[in-house]
Every structure is written in C-alpha cells, then in structure tokens.
C-alpha atoms as a PDB file:
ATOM      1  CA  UNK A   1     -28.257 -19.570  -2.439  1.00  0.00           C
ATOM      2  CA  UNK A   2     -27.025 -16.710  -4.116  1.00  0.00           C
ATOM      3  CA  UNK A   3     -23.159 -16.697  -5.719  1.00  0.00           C
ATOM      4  CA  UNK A   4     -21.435 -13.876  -4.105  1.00  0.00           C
ATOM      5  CA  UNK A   5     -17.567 -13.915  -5.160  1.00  0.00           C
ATOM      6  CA  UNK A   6     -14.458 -15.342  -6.343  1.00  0.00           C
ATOM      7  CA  UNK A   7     -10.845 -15.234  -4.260  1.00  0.00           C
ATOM      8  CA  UNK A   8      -7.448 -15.187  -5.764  1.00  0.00           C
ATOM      9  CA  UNK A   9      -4.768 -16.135  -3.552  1.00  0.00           C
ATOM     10  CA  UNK A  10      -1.939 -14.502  -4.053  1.00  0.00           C
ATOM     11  CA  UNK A  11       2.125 -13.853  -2.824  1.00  0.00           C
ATOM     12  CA  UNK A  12       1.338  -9.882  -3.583  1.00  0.00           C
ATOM     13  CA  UNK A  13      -1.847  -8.468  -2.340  1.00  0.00           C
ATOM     14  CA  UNK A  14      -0.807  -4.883  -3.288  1.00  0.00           C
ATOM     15  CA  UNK A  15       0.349  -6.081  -6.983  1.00  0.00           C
ATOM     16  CA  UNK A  16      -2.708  -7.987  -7.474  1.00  0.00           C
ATOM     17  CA  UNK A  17      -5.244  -5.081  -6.384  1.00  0.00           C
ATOM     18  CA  UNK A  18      -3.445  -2.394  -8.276  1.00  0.00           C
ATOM     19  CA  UNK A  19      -3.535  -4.570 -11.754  1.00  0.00           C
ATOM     20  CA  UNK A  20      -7.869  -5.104 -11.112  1.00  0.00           C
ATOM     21  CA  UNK A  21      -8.086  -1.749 -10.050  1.00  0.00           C
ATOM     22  CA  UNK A  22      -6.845  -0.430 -13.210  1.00  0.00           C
ATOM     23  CA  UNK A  23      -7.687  -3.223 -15.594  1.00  0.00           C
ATOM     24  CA  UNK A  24     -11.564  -2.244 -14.107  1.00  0.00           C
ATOM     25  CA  UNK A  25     -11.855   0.833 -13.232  1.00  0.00           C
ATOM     26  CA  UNK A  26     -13.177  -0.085  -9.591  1.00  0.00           C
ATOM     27  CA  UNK A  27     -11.118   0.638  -6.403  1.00  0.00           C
ATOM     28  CA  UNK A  28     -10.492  -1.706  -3.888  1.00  0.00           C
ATOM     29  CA  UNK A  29     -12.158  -1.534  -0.424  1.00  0.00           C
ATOM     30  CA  UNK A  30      -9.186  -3.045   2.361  1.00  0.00           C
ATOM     31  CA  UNK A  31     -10.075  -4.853   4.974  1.00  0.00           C
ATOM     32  CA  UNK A  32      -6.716  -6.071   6.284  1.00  0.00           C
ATOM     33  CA  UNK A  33      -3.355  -5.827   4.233  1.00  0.00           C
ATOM     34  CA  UNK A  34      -4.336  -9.186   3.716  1.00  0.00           C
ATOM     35  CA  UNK A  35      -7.349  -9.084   2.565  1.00  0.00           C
ATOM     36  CA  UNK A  36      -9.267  -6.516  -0.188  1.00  0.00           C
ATOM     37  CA  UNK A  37     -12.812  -6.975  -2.566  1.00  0.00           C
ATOM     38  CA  UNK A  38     -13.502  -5.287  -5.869  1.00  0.00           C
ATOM     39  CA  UNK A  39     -17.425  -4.769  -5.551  1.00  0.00           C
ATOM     40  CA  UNK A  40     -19.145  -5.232  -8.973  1.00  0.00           C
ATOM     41  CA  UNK A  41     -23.422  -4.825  -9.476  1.00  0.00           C
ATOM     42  CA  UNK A  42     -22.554  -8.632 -10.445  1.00  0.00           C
ATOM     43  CA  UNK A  43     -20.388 -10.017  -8.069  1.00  0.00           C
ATOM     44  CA  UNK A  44     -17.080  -9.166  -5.792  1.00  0.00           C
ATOM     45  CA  UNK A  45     -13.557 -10.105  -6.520  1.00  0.00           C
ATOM     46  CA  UNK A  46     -11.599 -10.981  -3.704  1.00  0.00           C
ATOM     47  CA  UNK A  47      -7.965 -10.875  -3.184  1.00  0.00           C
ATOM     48  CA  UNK A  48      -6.088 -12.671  -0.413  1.00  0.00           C
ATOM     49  CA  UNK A  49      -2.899 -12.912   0.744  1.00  0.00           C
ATOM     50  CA  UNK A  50      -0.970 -16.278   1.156  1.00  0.00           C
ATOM     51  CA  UNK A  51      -1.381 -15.844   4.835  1.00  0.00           C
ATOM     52  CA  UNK A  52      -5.107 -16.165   4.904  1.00  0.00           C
ATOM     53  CA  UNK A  53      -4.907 -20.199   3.705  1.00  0.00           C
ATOM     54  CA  UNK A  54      -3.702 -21.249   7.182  1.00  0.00           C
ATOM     55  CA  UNK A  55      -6.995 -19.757   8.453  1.00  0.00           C
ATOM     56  CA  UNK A  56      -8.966 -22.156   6.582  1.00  0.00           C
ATOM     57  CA  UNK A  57      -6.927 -25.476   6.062  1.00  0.00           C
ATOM     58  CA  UNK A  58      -2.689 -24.664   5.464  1.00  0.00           C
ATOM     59  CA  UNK A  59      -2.040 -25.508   1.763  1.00  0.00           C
ATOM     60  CA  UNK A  60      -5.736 -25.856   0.344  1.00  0.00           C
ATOM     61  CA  UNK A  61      -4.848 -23.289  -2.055  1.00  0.00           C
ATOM     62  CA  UNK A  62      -1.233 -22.075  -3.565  1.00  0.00           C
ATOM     63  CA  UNK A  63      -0.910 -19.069  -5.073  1.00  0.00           C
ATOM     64  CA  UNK A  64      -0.211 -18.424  -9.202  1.00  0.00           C
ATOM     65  CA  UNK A  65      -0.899 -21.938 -10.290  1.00  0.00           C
ATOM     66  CA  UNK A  66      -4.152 -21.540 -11.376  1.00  0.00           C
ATOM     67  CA  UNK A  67      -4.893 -23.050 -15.026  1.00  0.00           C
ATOM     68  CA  UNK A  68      -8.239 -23.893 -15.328  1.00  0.00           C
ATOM     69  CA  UNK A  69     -10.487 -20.597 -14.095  1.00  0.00           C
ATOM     70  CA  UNK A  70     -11.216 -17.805 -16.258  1.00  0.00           C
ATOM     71  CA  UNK A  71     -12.461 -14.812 -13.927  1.00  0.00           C
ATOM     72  CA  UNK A  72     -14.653 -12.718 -16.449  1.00  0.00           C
ATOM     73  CA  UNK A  73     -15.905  -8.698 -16.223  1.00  0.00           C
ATOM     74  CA  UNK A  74     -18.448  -7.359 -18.552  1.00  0.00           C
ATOM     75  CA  UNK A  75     -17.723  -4.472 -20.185  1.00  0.00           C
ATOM     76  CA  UNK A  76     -19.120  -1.804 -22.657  1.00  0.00           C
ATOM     77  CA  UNK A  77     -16.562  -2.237 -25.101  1.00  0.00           C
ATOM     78  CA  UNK A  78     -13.391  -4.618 -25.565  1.00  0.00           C
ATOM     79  CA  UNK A  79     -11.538  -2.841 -28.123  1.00  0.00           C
ATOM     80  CA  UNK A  80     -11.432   0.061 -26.079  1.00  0.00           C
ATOM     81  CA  UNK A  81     -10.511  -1.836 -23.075  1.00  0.00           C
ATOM     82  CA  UNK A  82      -7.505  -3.666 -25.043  1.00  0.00           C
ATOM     83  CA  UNK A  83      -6.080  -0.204 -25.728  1.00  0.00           C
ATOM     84  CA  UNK A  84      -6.644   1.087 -22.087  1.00  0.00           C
ATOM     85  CA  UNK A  85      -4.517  -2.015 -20.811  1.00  0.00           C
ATOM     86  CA  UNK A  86      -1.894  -2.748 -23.538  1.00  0.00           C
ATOM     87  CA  UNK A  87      -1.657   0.552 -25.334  1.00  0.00           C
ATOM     88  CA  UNK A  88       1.771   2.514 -25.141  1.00  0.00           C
ATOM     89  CA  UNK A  89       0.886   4.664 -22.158  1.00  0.00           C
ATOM     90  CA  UNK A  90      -0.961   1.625 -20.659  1.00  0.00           C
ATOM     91  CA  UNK A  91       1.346  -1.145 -19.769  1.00  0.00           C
ATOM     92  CA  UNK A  92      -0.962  -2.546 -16.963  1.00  0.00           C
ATOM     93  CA  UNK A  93      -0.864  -5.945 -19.632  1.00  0.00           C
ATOM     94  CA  UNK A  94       2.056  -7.614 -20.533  1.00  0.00           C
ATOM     95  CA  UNK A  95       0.335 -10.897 -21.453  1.00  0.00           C
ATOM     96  CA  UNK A  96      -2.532 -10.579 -23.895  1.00  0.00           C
ATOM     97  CA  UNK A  97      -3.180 -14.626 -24.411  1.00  0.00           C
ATOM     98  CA  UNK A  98      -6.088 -13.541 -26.964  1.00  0.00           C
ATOM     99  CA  UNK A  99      -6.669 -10.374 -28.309  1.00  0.00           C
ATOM    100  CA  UNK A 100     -10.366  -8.619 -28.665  1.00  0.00           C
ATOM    101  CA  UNK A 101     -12.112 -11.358 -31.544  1.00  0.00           C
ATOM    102  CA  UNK A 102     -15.758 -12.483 -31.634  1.00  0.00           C
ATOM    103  CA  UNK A 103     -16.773 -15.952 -30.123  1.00  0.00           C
ATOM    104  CA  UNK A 104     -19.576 -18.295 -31.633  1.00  0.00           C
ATOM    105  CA  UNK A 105     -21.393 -17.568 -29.027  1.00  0.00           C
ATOM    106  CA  UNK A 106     -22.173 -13.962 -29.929  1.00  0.00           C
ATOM    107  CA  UNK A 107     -20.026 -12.420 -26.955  1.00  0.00           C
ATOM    108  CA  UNK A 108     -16.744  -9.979 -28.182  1.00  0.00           C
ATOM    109  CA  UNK A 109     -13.641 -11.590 -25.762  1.00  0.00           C
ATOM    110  CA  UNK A 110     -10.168  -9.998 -24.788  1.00  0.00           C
ATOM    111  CA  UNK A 111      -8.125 -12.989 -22.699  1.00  0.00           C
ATOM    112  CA  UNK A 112      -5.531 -11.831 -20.669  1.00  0.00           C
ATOM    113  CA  UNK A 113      -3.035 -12.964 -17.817  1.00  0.00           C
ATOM    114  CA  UNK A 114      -3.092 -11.075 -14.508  1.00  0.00           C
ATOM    115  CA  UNK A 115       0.115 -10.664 -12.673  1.00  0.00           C
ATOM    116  CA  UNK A 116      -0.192 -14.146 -11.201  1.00  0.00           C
ATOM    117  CA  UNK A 117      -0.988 -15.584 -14.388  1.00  0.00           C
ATOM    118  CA  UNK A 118      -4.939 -16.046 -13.794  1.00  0.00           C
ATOM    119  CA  UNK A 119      -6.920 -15.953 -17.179  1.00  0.00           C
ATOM    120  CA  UNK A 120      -9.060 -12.793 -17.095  1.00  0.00           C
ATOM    121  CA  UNK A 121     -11.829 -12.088 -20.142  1.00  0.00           C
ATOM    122  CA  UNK A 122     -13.086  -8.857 -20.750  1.00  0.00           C
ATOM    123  CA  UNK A 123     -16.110  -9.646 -22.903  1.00  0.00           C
ATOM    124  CA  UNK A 124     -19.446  -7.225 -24.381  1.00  0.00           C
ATOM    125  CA  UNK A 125     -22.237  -9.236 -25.836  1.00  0.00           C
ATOM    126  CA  UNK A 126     -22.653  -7.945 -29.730  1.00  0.00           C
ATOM    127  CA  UNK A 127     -25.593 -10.269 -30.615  1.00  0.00           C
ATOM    128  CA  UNK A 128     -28.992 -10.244 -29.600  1.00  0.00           C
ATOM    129  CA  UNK A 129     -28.810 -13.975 -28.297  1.00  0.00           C
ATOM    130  CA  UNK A 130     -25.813 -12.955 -26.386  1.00  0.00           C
ATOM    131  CA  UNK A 131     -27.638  -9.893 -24.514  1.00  0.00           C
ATOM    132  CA  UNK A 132     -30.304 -12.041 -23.757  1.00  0.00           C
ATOM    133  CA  UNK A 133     -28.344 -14.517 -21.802  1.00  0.00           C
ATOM    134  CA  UNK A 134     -26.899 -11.659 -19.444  1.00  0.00           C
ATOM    135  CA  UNK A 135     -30.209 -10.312 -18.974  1.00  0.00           C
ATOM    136  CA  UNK A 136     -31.219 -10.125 -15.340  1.00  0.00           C
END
C-alpha cells in the first residue's frame, strides 16, 4: 500500500485551487470543474467540489469544518514563503495562525488557514535529525 493523496471538500473549487496554486507554486491539473490535483514528488492534493460527496455516500464529508488535519508541504525555506503569501503585494494569506518559528522537533513551521479554514504548514527541516526523518 502506498499513500497517494489527501481531498479537501470544498463549496469553491476555483477559490480553493487558486489559493494552493499560489501558496505552492504548482498548477492544478482539472479533471472536471469539480474535481482538480496538485501533483507533488511526495504526494497529490486533491480538491473536490461539494457535488462529488453524493458520489460516494451524501453527507460523509461537509465542506470548511475541518479542525483536526493539518495538510503539510515541504519547502526550501519558510521565511521566504511567509513573505511570498502575507507580504504587501502578496495577500494570498489573510490568516497566519503561527508565524515561521522553530519546533522541538528540529523542523522550521509557518501554520496557516486556507480559504476554507484548513490548517496548512509550510515547514524546512533545519536540524540534522530533522533531515533524516524526511529522507527517502
């Protein structure tokens, strides 16, 4: 078994994709207006429309009312990505719920809130330890 992605369900496809797309710097393959996947090395990032629940079981998922998953992107280097998505010319963030600090665990962390209000980290690994772990 091999872990593959991660869905958000949301009310606004087109809203959702645009924030990823420039919060990551990937674009967006669409399959459907319903349905688009940011591909990572790592993993994909799906978005989904409200519509698509009905296909699997109506009202297994609801959109924005997520509080307990953190979707997380590696990245080179969080400072720089803080500016890119809350500096003045920026604006792509308008909730920062934890700006760029150091964990315990040796990884650099930004938390944010997408447009839905899903927790996103942007995190770098600045110890050795913390390198290690990613290491594939």
């Amino acid at each position: 078994m091999d872990f593959v992605s991660i869905r958000i369900i949301t009310g606004d496809v087109a809203r959702l994709v645009d924030f990823y797309e420039r919060a990551t710097g990937a674009r967006a393959v669409w399959a459907t207006e319903d349905f688009a996947e940011l591909r990572t090395a790592r993993a994909t990032l799906a978005i989904a429309s409200t519509r698509t629940v009905a296909l699997f079981a109506p009202g297994c998922a609801v959109a924005a009312d997520n509080r307990s998953v953190i979707t997380e992107f590696l990245v080179d280097d969080v400072d720089r990505v803080h500016q890119d998505l809350t500096g003045a010319d920026a604006g792509v963030v308008a909730d920062v719920v934890a700006g760029p600090a150091t964990m315990p665990w040796g990884n650099r962390s930004l938390l944010v809130r997408d447009p839905d209000g899903n927790l996103v980290n942007f995190f770098a690994p600045v110890t050795a330890e913390a390198a290690a772990r990613l290491a594939r």
